[in-house]
N, C-alpha and C. Protein backbone atom coordinates (compact mmCIF):
# COMPACT_ATOMS: atom_id res chain seq x y z
N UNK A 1 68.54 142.06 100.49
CA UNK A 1 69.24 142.68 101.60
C UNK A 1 70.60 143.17 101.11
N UNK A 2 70.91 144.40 101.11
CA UNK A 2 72.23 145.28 101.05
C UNK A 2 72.81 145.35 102.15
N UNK A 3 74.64 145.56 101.96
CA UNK A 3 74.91 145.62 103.43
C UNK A 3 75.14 146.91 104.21
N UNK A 4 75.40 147.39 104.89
CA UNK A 4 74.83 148.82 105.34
C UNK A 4 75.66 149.50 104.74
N UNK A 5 74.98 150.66 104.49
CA UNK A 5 75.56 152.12 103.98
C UNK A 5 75.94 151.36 101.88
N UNK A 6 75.94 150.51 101.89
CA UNK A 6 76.75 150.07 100.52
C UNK A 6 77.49 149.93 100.77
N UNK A 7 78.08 149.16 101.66
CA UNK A 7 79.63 148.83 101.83
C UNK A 7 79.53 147.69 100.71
N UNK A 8 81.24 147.72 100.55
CA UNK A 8 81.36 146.45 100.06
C UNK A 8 82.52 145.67 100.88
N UNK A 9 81.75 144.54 101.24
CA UNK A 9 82.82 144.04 102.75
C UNK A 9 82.94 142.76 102.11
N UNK A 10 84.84 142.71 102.39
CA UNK A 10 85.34 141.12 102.26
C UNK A 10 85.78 140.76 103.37
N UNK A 11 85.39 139.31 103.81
CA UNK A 11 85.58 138.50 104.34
C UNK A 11 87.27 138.29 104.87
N UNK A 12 87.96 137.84 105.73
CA UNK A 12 89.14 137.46 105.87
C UNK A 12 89.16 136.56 107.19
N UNK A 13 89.35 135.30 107.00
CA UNK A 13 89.27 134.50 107.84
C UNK A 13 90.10 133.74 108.36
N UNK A 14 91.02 133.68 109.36
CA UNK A 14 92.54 133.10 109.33
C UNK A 14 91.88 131.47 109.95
N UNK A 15 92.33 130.58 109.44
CA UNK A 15 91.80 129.55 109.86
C UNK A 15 93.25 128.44 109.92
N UNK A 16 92.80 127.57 111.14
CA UNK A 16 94.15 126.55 111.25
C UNK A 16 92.74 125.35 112.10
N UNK A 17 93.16 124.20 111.11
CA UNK A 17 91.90 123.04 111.74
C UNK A 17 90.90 123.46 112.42
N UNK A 18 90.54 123.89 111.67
CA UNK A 18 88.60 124.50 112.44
C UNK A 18 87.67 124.05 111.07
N UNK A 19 88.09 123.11 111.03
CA UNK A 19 86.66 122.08 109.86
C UNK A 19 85.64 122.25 110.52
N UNK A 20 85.14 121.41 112.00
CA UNK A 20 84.19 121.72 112.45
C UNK A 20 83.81 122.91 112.89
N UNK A 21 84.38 123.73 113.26
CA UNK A 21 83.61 125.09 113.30
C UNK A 21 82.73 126.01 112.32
N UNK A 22 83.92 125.86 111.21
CA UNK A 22 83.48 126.83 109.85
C UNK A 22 82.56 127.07 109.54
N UNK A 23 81.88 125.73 109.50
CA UNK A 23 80.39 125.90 108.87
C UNK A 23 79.84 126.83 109.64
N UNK A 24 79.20 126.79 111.04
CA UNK A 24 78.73 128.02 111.50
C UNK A 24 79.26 129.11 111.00
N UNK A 25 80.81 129.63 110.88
CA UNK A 25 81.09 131.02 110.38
C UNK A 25 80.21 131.45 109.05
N UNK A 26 81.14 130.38 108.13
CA UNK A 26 80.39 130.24 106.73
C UNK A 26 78.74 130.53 106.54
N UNK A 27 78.49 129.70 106.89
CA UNK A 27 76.89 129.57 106.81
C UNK A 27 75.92 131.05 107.10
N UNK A 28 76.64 131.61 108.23
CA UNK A 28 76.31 132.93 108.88
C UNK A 28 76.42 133.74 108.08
N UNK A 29 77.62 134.14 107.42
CA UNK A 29 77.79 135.35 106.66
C UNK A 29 76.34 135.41 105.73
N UNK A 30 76.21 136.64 105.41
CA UNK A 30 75.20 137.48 105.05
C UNK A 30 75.55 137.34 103.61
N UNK A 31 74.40 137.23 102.98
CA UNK A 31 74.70 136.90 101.18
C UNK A 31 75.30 138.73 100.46
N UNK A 32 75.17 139.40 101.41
CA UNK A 32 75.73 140.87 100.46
C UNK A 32 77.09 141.36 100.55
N UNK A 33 77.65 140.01 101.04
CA UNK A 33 79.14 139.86 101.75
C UNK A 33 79.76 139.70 100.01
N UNK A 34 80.16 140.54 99.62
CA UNK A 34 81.47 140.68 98.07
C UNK A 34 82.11 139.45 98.18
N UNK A 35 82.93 139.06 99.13
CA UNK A 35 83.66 137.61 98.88
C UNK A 35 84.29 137.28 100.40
N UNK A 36 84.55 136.23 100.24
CA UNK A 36 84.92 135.29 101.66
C UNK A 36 86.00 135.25 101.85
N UNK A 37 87.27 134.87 102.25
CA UNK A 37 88.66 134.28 102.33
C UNK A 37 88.97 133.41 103.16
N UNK A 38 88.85 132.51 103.02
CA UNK A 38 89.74 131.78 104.16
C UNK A 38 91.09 131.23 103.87
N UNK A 39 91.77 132.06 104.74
CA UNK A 39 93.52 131.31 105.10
C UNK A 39 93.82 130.56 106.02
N UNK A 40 94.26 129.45 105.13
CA UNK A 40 94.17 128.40 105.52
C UNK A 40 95.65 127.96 105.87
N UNK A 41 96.26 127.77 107.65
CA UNK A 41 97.40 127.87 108.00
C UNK A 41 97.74 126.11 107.96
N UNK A 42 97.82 125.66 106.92
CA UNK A 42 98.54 124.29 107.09
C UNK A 42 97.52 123.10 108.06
N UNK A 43 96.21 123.24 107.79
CA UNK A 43 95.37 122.65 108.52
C UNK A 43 95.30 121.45 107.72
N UNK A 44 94.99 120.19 108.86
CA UNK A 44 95.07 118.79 108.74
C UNK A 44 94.05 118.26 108.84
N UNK A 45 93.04 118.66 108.62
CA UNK A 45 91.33 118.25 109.25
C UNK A 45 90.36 118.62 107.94
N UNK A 46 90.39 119.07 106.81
CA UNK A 46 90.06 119.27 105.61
C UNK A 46 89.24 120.62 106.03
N UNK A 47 90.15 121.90 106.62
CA UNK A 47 89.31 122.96 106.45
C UNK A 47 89.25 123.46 105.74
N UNK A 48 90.38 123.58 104.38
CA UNK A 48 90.25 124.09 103.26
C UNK A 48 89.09 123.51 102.16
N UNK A 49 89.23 121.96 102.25
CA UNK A 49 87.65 121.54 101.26
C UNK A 49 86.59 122.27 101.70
N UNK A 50 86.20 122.16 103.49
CA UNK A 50 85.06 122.80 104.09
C UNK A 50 85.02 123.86 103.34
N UNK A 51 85.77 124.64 103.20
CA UNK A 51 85.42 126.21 103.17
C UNK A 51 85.71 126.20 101.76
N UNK A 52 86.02 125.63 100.74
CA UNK A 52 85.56 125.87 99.10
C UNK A 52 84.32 124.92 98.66
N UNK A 53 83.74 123.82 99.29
CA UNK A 53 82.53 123.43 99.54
C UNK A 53 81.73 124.71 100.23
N UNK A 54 81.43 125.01 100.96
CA UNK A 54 80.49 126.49 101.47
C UNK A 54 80.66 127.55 100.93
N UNK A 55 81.73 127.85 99.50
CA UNK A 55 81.71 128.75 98.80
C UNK A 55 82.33 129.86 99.16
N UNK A 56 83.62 129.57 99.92
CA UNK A 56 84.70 130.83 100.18
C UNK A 56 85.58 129.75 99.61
N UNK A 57 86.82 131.29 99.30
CA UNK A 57 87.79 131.05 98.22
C UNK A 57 89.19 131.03 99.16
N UNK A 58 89.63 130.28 99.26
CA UNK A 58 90.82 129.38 100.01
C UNK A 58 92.25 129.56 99.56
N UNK A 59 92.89 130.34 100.45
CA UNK A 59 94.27 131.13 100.19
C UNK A 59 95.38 130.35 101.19
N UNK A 60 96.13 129.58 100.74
CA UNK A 60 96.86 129.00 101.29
C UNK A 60 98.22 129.87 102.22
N UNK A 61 98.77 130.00 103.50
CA UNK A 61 99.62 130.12 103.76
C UNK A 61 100.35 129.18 105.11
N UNK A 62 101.29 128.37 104.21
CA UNK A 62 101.85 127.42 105.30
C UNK A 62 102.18 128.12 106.29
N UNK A 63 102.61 129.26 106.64
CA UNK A 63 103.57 129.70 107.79
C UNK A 63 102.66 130.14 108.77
N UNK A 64 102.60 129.66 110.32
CA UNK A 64 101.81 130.03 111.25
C UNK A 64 101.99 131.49 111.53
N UNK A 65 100.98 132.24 112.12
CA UNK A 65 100.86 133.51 112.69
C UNK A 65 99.83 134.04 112.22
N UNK A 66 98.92 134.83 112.97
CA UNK A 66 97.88 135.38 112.57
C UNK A 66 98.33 136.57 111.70
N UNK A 67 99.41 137.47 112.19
CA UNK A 67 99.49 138.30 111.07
C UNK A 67 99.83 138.37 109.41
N UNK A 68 100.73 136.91 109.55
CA UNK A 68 100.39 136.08 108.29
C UNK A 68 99.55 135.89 107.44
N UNK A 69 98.76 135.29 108.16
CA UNK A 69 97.48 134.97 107.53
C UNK A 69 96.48 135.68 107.19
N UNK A 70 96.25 136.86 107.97
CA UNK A 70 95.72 138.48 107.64
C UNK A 70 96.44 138.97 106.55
N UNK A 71 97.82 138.87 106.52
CA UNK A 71 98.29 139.57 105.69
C UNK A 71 97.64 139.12 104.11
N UNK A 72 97.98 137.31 104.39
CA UNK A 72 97.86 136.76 103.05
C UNK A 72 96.42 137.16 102.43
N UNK A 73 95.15 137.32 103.13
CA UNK A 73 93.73 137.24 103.24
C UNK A 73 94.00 138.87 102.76
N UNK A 74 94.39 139.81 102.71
CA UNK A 74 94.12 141.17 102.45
C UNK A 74 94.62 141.04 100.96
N UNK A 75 96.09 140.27 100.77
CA UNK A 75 96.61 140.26 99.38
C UNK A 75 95.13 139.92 98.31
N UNK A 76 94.97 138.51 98.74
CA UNK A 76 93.58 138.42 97.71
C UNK A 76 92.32 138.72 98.06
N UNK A 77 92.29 139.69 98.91
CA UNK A 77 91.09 140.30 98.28
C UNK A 77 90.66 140.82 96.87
N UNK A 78 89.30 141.36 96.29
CA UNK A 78 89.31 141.49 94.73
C UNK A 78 89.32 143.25 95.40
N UNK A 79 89.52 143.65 94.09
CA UNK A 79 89.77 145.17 94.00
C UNK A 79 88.32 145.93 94.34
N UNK A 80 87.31 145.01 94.44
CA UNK A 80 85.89 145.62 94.71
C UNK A 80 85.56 146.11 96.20
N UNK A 81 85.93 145.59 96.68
CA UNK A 81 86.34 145.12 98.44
C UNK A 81 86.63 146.61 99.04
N UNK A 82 85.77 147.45 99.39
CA UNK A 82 85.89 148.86 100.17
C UNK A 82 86.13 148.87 101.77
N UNK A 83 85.23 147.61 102.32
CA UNK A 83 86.18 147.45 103.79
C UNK A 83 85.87 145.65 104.34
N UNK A 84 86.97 145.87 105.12
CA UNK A 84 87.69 144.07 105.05
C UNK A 84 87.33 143.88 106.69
N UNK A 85 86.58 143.11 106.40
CA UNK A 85 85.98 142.11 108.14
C UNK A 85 86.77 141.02 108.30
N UNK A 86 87.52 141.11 109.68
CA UNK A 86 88.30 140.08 110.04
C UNK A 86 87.45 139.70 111.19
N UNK A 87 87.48 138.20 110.92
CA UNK A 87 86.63 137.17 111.68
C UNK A 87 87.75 135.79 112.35
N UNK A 88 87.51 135.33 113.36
CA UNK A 88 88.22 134.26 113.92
C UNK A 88 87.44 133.13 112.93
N UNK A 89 87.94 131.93 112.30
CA UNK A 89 87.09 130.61 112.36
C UNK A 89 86.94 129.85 113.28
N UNK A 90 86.99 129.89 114.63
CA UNK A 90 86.49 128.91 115.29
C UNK A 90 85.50 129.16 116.35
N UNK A 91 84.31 130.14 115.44
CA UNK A 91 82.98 130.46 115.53
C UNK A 91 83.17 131.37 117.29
N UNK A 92 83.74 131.68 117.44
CA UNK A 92 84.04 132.75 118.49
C UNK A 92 83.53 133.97 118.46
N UNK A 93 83.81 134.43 117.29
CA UNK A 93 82.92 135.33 116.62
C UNK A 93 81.35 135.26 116.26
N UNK A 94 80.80 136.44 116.25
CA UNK A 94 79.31 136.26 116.07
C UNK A 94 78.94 136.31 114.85
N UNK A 95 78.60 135.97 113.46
CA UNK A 95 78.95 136.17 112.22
C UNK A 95 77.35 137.27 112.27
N UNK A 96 76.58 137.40 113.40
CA UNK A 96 75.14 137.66 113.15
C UNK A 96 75.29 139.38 113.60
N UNK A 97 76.54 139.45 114.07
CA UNK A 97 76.52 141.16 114.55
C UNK A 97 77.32 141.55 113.55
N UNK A 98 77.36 141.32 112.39
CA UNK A 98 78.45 142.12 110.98
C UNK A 98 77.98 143.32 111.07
N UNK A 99 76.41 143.16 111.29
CA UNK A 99 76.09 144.58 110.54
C UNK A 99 75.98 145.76 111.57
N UNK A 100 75.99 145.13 112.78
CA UNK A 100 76.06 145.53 114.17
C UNK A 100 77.76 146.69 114.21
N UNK A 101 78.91 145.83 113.75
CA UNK A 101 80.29 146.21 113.19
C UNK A 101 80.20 147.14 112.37
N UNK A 102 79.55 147.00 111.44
CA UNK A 102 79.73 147.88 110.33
C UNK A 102 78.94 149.38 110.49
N UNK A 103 77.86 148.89 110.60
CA UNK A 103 77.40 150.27 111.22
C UNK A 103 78.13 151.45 111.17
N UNK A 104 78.75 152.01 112.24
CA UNK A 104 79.52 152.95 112.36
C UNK A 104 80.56 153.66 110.77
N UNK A 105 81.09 152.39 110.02
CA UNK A 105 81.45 152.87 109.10
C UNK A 105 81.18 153.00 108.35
N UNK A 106 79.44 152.24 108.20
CA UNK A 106 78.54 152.96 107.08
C UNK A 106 78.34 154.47 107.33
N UNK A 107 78.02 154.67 108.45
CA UNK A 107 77.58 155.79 108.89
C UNK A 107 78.74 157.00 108.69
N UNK A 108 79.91 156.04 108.41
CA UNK A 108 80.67 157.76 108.30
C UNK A 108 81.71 158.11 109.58
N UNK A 109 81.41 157.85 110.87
CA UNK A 109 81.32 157.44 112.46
C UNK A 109 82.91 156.92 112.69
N UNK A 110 83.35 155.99 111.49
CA UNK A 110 84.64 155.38 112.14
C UNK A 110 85.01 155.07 110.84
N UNK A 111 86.63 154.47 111.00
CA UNK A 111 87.20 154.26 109.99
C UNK A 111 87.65 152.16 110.13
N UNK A 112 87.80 152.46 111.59
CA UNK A 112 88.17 150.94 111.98
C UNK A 112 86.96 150.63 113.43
N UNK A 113 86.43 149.57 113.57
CA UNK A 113 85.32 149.38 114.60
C UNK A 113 86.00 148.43 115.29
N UNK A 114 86.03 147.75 116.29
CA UNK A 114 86.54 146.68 117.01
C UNK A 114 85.34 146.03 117.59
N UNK A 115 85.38 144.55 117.44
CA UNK A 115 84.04 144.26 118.35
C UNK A 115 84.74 143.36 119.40
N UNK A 116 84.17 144.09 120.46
CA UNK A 116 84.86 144.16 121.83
C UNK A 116 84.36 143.00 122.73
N UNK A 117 85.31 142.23 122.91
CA UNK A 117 84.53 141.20 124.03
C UNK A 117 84.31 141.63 125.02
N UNK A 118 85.11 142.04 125.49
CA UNK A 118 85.64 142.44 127.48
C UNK A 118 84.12 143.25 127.17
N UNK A 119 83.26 144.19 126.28
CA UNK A 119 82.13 144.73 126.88
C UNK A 119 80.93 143.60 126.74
N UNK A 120 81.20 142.48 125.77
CA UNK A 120 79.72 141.51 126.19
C UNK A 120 80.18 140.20 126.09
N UNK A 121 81.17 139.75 126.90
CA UNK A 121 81.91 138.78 126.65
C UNK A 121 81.07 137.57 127.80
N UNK A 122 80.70 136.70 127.22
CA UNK A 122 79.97 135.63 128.10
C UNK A 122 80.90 135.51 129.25
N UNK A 123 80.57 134.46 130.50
CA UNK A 123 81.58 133.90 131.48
C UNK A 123 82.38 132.89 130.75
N UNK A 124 83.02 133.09 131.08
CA UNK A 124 84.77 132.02 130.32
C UNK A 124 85.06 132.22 129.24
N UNK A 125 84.59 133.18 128.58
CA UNK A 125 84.49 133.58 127.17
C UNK A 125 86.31 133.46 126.86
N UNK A 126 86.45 134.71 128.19
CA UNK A 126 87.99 135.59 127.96
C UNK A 126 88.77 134.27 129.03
N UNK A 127 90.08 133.80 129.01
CA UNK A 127 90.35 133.24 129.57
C UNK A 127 91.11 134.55 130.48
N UNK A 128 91.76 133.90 131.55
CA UNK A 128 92.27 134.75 132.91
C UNK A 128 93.23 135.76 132.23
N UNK A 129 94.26 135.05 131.41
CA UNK A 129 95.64 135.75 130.48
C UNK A 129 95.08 136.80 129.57
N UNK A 130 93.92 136.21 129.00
CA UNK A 130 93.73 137.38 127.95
C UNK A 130 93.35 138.55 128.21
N UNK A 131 91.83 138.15 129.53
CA UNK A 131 91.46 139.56 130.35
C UNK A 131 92.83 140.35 130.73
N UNK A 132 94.20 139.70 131.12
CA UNK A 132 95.26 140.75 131.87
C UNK A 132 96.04 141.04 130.45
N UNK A 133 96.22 140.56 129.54
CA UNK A 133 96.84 141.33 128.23
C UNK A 133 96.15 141.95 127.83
N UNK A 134 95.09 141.94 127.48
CA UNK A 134 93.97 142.86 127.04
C UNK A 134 94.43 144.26 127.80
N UNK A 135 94.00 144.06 129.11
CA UNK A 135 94.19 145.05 130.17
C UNK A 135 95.44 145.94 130.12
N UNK A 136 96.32 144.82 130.22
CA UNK A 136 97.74 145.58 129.84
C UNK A 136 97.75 146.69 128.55
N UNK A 137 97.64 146.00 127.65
CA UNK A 137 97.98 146.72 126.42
C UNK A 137 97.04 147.77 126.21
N UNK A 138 95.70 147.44 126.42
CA UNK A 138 94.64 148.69 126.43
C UNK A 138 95.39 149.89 127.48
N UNK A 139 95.79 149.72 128.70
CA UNK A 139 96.25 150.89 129.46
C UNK A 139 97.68 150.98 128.49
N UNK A 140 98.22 150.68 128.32
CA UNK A 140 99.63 151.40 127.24
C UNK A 140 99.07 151.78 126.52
N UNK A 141 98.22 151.55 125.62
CA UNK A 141 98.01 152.92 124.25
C UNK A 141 96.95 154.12 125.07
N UNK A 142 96.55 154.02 126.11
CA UNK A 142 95.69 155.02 126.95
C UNK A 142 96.60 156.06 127.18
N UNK A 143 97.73 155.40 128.00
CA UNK A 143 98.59 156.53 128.92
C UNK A 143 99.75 156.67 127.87
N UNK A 144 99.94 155.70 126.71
CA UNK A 144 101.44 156.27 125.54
C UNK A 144 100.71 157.37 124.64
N UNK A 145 99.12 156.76 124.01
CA UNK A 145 98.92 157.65 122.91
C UNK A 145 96.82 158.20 122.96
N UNK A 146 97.01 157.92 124.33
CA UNK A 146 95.77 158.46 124.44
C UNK A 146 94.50 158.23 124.15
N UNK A 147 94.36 156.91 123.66
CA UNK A 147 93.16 156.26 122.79
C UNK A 147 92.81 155.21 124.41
N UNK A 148 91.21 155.30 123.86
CA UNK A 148 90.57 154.00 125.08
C UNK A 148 89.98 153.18 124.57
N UNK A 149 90.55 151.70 124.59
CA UNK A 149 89.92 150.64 124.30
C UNK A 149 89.68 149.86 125.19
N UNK A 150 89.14 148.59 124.99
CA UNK A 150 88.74 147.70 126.44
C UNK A 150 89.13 146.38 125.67
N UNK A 151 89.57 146.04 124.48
CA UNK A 151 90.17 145.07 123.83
C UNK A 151 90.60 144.76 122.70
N UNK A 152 91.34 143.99 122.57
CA UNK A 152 92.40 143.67 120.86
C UNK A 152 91.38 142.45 120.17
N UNK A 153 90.53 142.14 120.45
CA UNK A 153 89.62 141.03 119.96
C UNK A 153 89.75 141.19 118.18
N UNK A 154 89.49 140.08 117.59
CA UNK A 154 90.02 139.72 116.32
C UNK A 154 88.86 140.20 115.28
N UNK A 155 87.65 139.99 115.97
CA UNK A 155 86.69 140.19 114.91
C UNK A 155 86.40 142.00 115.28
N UNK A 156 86.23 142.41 113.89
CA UNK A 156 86.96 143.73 113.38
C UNK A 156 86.76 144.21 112.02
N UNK A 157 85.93 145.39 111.59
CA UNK A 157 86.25 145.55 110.73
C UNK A 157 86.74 146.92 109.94
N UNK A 158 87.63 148.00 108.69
CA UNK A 158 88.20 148.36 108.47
C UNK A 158 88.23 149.12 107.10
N UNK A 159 88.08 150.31 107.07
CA UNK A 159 87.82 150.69 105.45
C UNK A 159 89.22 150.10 104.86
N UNK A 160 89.13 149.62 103.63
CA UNK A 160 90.23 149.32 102.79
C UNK A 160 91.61 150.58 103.13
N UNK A 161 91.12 151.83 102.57
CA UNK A 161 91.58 152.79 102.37
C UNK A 161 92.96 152.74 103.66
N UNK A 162 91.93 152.80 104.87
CA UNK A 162 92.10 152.93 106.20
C UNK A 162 93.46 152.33 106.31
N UNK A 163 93.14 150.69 105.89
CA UNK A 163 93.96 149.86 106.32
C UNK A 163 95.22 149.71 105.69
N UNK A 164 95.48 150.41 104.47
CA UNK A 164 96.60 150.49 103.44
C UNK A 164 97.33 151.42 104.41
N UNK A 165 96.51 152.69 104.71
CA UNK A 165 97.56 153.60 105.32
C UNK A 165 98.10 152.76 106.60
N UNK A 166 97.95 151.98 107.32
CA UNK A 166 98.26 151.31 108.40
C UNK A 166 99.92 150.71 108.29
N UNK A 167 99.84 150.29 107.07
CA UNK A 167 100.90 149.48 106.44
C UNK A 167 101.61 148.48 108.01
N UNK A 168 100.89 147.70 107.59
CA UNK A 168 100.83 146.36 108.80
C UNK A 168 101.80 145.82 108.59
N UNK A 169 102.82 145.74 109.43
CA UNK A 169 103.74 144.32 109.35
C UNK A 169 104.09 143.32 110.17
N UNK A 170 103.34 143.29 111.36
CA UNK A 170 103.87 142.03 112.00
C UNK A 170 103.29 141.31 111.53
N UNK A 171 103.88 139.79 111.71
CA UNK A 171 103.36 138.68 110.85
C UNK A 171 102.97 137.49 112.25
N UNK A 172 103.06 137.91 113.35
CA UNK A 172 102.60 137.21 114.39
C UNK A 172 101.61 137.27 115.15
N UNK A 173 101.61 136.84 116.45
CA UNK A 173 100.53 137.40 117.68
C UNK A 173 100.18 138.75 117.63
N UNK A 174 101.09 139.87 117.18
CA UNK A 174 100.67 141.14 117.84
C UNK A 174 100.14 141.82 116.71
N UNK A 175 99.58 141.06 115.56
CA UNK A 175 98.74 142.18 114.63
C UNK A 175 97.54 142.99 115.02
N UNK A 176 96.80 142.72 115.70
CA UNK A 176 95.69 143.22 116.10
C UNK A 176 96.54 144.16 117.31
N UNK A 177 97.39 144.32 118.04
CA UNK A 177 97.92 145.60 118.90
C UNK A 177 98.35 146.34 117.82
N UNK A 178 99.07 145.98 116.93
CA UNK A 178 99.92 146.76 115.49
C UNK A 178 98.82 147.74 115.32
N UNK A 179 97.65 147.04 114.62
CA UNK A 179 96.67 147.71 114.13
C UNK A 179 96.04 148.86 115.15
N UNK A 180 96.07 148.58 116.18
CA UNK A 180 95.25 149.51 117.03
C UNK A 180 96.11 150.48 117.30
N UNK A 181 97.59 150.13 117.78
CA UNK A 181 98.65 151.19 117.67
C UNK A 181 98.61 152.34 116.54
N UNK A 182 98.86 152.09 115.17
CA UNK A 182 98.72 152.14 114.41
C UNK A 182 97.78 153.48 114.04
N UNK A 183 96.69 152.63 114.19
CA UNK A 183 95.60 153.88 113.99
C UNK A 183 95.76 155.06 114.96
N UNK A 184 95.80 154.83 116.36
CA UNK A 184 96.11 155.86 117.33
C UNK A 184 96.82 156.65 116.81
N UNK A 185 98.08 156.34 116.30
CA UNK A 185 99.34 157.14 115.63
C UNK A 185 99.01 158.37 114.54
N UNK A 186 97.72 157.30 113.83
CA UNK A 186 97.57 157.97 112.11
C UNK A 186 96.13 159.00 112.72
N UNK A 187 95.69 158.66 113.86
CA UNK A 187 94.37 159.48 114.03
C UNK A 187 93.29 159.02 113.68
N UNK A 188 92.97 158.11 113.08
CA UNK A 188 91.84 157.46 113.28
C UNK A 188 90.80 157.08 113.72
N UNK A 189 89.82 157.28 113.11
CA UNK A 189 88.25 157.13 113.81
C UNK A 189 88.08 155.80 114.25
N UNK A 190 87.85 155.80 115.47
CA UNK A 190 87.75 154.17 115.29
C UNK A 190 86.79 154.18 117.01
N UNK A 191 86.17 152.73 117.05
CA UNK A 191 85.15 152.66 117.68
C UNK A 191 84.81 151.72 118.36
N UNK A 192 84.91 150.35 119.45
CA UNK A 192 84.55 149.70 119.65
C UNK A 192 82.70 149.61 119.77
């Protein structure tokens, strides 16, 4: 099994005590996956053994924030790595729709894909806050820069290329708005 189009997709996994979860993430990924990452935010529960036992390669960054930890997870990627799947670890994510994600940028179709809860999001999936930030911020880049999304959800994935031009810098909560901003700005194909 190849992964679509020939991508070559790395892994980036921001992780903070999700030992027990991982394994489902881990286990899921698809063997044509180039390499794994997990960043590992100062977790106390041995998620870093978990995840170099299951055979991803474990990038330490003490400092909390997801954009942190994205950030750190993009640094080591290997130079083979043509587009970078960002996944939650605490199996929130579906590790079984990658190829479902990718799709589109095999195809040529998009440059960045978003996989969107708010469109198949179980009941209680989204808590009350997130459905109204979601909401919020999706109508600001609608009516500031003209793009329609229905959510900032984490699992996501991104041609390399794509994502250099992005030049990401928040290092907190709002990387995934950064990113979507971002692209709107640069023109970007992109797709939930």
């Amino acid at each position: 099994m190849s992964a679509p189009g020939g991508l070559r997709v790395g892994i980036v996994i921001p992780a903070h005590n999700e030992a027990a979860a991982l394994p489902h993430v881990l286990l899921a990924s698809p063997p044509w996956v180039v390499e794994v990452i997990v960043v590992d935010t100062a977790s106390t529960d041995g998620t870093p053994e978990v995840a170099r036992r299951l055979g991803a390669r474990v990038v330490a960054e003490p400092r909390r924030g997801y954009g942190r930890a994205c950030l750190a997870g993009i640094a080591a990627l290997s130079p083979e790595v043509d587009t970078v799947l960002f996944m939650d670890a605490d199996a929130a994510d579906r590790p079984e729709e990658m190829t479902r994600l990718l799709g589109p940028i095999a195809a040529g179709e998009a440059e960045l894909v978003i996989g969107a809860r708010s469109l198949a999001a179980e009941p209680g999936a989204l808590t009350p806050q997130q459905r109204f930030g979601n909401a919020l911020a999706c109508l600001l880049m609608r009516l500031i820069w003209g793009v329609r999304h229905t959510d900032l959800g984490p699992f996501r994935a991104i041609r390399r290329d794509a994502l250099a031009r992005l030049d990401l810098r928040d290092e907190t909560w709002g990387w995934t708005v950064e990113m979507q901003v971002r692209a709107a700005r640069l023109g970007l194909a992109v797709r939930e």
